[in-house]
Protein backbone atom coordinates (compact mmCIF):
# COMPACT_ATOMS: atom_id res chain seq x y z
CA UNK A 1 -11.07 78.11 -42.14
CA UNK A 2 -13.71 81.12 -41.86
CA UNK A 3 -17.17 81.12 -42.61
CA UNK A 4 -16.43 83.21 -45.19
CA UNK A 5 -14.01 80.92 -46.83
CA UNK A 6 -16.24 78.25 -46.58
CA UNK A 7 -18.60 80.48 -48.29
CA UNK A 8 -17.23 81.79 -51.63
CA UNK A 9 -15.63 78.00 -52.09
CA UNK A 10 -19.72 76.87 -52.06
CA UNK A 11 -20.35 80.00 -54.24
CA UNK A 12 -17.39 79.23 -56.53
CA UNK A 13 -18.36 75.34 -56.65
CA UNK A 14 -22.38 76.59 -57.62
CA UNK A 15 -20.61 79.13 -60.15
CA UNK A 16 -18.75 76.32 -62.01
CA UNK A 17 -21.81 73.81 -61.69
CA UNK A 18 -24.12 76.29 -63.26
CA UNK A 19 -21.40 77.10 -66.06
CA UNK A 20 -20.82 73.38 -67.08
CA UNK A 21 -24.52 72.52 -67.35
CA UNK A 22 -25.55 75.99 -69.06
CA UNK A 23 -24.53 74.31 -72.55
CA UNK A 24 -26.74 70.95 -71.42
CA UNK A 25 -29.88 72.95 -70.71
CA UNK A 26 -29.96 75.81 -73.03
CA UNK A 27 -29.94 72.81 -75.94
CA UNK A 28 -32.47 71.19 -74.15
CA UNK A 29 -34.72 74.11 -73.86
CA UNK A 30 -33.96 75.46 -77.27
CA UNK A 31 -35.01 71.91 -79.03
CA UNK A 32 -38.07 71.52 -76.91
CA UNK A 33 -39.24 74.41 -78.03
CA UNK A 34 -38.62 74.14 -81.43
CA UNK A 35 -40.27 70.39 -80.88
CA UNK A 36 -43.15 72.00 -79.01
CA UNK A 37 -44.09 74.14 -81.87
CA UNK A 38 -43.50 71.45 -84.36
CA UNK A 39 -46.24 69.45 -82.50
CA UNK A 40 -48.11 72.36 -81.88
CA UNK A 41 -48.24 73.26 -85.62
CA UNK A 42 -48.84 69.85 -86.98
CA UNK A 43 -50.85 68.80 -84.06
CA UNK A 44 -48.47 65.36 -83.50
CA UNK A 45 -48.63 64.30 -79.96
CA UNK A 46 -46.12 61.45 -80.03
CA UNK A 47 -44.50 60.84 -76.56
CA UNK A 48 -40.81 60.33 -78.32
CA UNK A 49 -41.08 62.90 -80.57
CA UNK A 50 -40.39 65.36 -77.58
CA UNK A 51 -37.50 62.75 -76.27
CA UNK A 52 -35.85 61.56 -78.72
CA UNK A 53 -34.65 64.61 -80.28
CA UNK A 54 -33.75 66.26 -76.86
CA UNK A 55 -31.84 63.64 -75.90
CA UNK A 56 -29.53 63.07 -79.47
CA UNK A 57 -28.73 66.61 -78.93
CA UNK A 58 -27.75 66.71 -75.46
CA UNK A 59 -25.64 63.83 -75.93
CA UNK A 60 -23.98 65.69 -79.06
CA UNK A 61 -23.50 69.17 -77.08
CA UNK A 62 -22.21 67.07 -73.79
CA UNK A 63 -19.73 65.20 -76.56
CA UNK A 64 -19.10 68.57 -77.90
CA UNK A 65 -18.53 70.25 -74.69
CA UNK A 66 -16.73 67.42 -72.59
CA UNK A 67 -13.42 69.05 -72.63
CA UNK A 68 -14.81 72.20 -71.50
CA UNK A 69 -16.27 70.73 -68.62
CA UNK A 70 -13.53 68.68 -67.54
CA UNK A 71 -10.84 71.60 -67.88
CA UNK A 72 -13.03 73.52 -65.62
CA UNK A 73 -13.89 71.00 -63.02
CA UNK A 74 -9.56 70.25 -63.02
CA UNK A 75 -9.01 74.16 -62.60
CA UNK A 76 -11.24 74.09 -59.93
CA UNK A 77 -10.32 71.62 -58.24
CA UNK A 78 -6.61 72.72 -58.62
CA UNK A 79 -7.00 76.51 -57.63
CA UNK A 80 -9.82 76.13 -54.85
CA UNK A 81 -9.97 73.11 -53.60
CA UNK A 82 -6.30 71.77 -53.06
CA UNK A 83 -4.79 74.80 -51.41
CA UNK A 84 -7.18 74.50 -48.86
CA UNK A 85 -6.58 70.41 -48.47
CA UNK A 86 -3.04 71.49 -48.32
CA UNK A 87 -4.05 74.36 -45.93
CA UNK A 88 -3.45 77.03 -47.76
């Protein structure tokens, strides 16, 4: 195995990580700043007003979105990282 191979199978693995947790965090930024500007607006500085909601909707998109993630992790795994455990 090159250090090129070695390479785009890193670069592949970073591609799929950032494409399974792009659901995760653009809910998390979109409701913190919709809870930012709540507080901002109302002027309600309450500690689990900024958790709370973040964290019911990242658990609903991760619920949502846990068959996407798993079908691409399997894929993967199958098309990168076996053939190369089998030494292809």
């Amino acid at each position: 195995m090159t250090e090129a191979e070695i390479f785009d199978i890193l670069r592949q693995g970073l591609w799929a990580s950032v494409v399974i947790s792009a659901p995760l965090l653009a809910v998390a930024l979109v409701v913190g700043v919709v809870v930012g500007l709540f507080q901002a607006l109302t002027s309600v500085q309450e500690m689990t007003l900024t958790f709370v909601p973040k964290a019911a909707a990242m658990m609903a998109v991760f619920w949502v979105s846990m068959s996407f993630m798993t079908s691409l992790l399997v894929a993967f795994f199958h098309d990168t990282i076996l053939p190369q455990i089998a030494g292809g």
